[in-house]
Protein backbone atom coordinates (compact mmCIF):
# COMPACT_ATOMS: atom_id res chain seq x y z
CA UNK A 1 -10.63 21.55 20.26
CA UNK A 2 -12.38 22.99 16.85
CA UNK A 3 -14.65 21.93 14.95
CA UNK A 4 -11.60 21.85 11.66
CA UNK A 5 -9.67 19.96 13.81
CA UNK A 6 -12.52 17.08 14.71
CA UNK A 7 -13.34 16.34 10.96
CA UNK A 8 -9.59 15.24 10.50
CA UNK A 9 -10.92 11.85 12.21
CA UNK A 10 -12.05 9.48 10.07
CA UNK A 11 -14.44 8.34 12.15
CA UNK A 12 -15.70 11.56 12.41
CA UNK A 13 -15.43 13.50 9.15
CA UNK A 14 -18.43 13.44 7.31
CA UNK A 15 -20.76 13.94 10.84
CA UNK A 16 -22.85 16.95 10.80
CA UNK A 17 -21.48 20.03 12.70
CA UNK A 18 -24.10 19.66 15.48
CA UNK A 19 -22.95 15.82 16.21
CA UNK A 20 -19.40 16.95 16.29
CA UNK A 21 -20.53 20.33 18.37
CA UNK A 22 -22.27 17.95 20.70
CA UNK A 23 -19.25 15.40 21.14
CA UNK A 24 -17.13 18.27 21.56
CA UNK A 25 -18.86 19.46 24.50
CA UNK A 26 -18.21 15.67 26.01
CA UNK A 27 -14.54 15.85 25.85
CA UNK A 28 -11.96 17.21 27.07
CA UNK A 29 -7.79 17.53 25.86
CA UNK A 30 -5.28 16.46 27.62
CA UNK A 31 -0.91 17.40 27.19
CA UNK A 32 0.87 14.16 27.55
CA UNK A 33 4.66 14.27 28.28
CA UNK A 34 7.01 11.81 25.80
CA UNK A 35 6.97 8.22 27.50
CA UNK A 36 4.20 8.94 29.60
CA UNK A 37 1.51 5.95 30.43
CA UNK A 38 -1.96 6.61 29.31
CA UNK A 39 -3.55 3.35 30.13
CA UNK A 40 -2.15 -0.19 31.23
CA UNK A 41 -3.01 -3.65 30.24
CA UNK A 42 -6.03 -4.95 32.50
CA UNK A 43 -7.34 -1.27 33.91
CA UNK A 44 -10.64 -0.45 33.63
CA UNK A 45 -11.81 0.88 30.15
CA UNK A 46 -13.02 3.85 31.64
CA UNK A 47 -12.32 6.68 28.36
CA UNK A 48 -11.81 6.89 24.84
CA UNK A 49 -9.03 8.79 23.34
CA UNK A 50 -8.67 10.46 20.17
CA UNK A 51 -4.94 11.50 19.16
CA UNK A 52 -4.84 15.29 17.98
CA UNK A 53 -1.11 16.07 17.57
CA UNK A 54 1.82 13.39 18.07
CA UNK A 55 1.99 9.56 18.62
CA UNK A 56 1.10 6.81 21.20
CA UNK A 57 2.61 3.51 20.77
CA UNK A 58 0.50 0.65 21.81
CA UNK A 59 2.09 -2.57 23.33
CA UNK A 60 2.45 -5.68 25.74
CA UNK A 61 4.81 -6.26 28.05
CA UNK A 62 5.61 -9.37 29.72
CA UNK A 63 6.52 -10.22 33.10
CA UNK A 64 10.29 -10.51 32.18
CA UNK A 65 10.15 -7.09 30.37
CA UNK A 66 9.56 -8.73 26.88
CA UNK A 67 7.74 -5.70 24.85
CA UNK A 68 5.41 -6.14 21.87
CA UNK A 69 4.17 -2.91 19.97
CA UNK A 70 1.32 -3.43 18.51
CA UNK A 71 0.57 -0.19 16.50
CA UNK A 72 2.32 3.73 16.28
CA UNK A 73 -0.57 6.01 16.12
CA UNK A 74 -0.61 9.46 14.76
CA UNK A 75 -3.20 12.69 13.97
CA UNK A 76 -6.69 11.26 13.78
CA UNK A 77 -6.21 8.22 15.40
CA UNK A 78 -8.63 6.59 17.69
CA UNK A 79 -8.19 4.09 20.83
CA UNK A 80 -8.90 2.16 23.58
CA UNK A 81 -12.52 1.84 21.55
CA UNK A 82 -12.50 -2.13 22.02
CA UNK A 83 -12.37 -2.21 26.03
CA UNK A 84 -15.01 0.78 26.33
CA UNK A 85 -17.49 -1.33 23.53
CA UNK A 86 -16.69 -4.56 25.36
CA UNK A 87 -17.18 -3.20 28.79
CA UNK A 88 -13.87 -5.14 29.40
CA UNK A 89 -10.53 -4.39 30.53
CA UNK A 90 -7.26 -3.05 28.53
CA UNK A 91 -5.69 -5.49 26.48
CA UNK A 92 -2.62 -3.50 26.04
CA UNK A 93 -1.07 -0.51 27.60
CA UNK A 94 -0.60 3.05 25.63
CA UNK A 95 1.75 5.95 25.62
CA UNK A 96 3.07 8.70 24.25
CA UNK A 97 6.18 8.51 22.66
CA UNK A 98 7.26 12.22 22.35
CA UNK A 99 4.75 14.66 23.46
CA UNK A 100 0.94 14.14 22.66
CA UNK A 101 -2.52 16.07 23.11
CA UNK A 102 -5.28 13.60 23.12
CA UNK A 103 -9.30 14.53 23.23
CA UNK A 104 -10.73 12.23 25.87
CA UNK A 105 -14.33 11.25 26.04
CA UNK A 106 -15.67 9.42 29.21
CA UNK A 107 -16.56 5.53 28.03
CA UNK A 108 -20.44 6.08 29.23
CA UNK A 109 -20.77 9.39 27.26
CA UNK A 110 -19.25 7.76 24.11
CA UNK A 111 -21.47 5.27 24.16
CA UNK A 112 -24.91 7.36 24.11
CA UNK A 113 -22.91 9.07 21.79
CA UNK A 114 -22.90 5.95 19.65
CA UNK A 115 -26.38 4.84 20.16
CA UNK A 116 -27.96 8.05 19.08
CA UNK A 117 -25.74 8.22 15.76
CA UNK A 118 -25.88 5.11 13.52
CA UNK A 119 -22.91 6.50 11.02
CA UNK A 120 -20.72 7.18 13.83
CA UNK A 121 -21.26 3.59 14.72
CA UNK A 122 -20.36 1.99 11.49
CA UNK A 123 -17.56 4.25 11.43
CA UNK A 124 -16.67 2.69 14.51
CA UNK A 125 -16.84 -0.53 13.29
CA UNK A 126 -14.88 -0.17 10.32
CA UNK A 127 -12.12 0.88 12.22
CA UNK A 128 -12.37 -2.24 14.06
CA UNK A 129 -12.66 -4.47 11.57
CA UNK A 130 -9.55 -2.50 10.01
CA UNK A 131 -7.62 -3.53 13.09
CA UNK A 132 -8.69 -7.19 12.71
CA UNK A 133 -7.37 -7.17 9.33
CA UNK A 134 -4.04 -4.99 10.41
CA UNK A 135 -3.52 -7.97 13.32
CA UNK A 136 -4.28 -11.01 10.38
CA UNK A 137 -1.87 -9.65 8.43
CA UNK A 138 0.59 -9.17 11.25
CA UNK A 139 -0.24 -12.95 11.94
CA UNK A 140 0.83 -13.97 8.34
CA UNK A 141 3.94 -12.04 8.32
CA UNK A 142 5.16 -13.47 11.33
CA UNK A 143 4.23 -17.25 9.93
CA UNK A 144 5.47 -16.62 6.33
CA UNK A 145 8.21 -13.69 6.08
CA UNK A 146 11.77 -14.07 7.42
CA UNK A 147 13.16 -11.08 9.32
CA UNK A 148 13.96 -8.86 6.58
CA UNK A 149 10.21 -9.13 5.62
CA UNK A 150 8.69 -8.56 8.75
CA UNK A 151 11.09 -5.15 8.88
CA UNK A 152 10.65 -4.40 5.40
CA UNK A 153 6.84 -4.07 6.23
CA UNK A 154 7.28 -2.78 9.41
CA UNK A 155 9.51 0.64 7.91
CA UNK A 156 7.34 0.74 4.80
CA UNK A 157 3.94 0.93 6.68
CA UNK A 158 5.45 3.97 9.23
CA UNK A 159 6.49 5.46 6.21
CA UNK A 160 2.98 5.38 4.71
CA UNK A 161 1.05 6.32 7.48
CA UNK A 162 3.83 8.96 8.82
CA UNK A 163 6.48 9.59 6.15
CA UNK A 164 6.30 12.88 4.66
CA UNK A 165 8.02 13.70 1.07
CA UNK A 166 11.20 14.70 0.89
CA UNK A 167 13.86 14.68 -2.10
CA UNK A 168 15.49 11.85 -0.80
CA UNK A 169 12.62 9.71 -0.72
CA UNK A 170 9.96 9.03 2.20
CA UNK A 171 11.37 10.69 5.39
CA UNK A 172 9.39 8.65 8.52
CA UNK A 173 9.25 12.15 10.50
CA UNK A 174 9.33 10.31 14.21
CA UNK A 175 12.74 9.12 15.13
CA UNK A 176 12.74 5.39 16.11
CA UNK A 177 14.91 3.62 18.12
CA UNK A 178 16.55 0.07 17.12
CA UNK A 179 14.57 -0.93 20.18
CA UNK A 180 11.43 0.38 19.36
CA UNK A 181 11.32 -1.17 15.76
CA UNK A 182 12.52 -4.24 17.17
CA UNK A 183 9.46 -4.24 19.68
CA UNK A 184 7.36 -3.48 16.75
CA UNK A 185 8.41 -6.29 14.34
CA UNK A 186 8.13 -8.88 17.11
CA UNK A 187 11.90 -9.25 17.56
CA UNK A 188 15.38 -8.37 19.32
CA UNK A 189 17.77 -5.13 18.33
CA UNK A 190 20.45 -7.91 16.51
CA UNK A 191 18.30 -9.29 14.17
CA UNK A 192 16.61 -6.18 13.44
CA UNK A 193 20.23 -4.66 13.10
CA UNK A 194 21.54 -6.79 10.89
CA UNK A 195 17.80 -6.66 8.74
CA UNK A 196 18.46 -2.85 8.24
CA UNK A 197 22.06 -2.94 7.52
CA UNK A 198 21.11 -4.99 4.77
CA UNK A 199 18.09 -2.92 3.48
CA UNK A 200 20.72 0.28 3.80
CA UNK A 201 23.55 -1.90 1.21
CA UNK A 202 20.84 -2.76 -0.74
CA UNK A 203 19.57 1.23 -1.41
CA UNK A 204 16.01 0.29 -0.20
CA UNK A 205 16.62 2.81 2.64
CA UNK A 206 18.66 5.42 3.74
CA UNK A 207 19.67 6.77 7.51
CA UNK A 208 21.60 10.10 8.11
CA UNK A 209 21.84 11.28 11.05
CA UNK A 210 19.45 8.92 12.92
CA UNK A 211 16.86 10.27 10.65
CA UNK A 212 15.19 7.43 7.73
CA UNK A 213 14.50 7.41 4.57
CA UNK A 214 12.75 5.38 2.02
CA UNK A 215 14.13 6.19 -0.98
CA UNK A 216 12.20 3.97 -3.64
CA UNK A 217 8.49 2.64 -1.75
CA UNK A 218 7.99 0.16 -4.88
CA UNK A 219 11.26 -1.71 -4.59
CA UNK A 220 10.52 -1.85 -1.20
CA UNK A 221 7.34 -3.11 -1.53
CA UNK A 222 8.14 -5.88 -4.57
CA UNK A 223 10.73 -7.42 -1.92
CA UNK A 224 8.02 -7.09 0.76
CA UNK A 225 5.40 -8.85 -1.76
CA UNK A 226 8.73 -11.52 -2.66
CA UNK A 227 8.97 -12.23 1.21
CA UNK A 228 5.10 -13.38 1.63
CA UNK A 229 5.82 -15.29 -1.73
CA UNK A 230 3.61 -12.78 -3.87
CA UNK A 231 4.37 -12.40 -7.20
């Protein structure tokens, strides 16, 4: 892990070179396999991981196999901060969904870490509170949009945080299943179906080949904005 390839965190990009030299020397990187487990719901918080190359997916699953994703994280991304800070255990489980190489930094070493480097600990914290606000919003939608809302939102924000420009549009580089965006809107592969199909007819997105586009963001977002009754 180099020092170029730390300051891509957000949490950690503006830290001098000998913090990030010193929580270098704390970690160590790990090769995950696509769909292998990183944590479950209710282990011990016993790490914190930082994502250097691919994507976890965190979720919920229930005892009759009900899943919930929560969040897709890329490049940069931190997790499984709030059981380590808490001193509790996971809320959720993670994974990789294709291959993945995560830093990991042992839960009692990140936390000196933390009390002997105040801007790494607001950091922190805004990346909390960012989460709060990412999970009110999430709320919201599911009170106040109707399905093709919630999936409107749900393909525009992967195509934000992982779309990469192409001359058709947005291209969301990860290939999703209609299960996996169904887990991730908070619904089942019909509705979600039908949601798509109707965002395809209506030119807000485009699929070829299993591969999606976003060919117009704005439109996209004014009949996201129309679905939370924002004008």
């Amino acid at each position: 892990m180099t020092i170029s390839q730390l300051v891509r965190f957000k949490l950690l990009s503006t830290l001098p070179r000998r913090q990030l030299r010193r929580l270098r020397a704390l970690a160590v990187t790990r090769e995950f396999a696509p769909g292998q487990l990183i944590f479950s719901k209710c282990e011990a918080a016993r790490h914190i991981f930082f994502v250097v190359s691919g994507q976890v997916r965190i979720y919920c699953q229930s005892a009759a196999r009900k899943r919930k994703t929560y969040a897709y994280l890329g490049p940069g991304s931190i997790f499984g901060e709030m059981g380590v800070l808490l001193d509790s255990p996971r809320t959720a489980s993670a994974q990789a969904v294709g291959k993945a190489r995560i830093m990991v930094v042992r839960a009692k070493d990140f936390k000196n870490y933390l009390l002997s480097d105040s801007q790494a600990s607001l950091k922190l914290l805004k990346t909390m509170a960012e989460r709060l606000r990412h999970a009110d919003e999430e709320i919201e939608g599911l009170l106040f949009r109707n399905i093709l809302g919630r999936v409107s939102k749900a393909v525009h924000d992967l195509g934000c945080h992982y779309g990469t420009p192409h001359q058709r549009g947005l291209l969301l580089s990860q290939h999703y299943t209609h299960q996996e965006l169904a887990d991730l809107v908070g619904t089942t592969r019909e509705p979600l179906s039908r949601a798509l199909a109707t965002l395809r007819r209506a030119g807000l997105i485009d699929v070829d080949g299993g591969r999606l586009f976003i060919p117009n963001r704005k439109k996209l977002e004014s009949l996201i904005r129309a679905s939370a009754g924002v004008h």
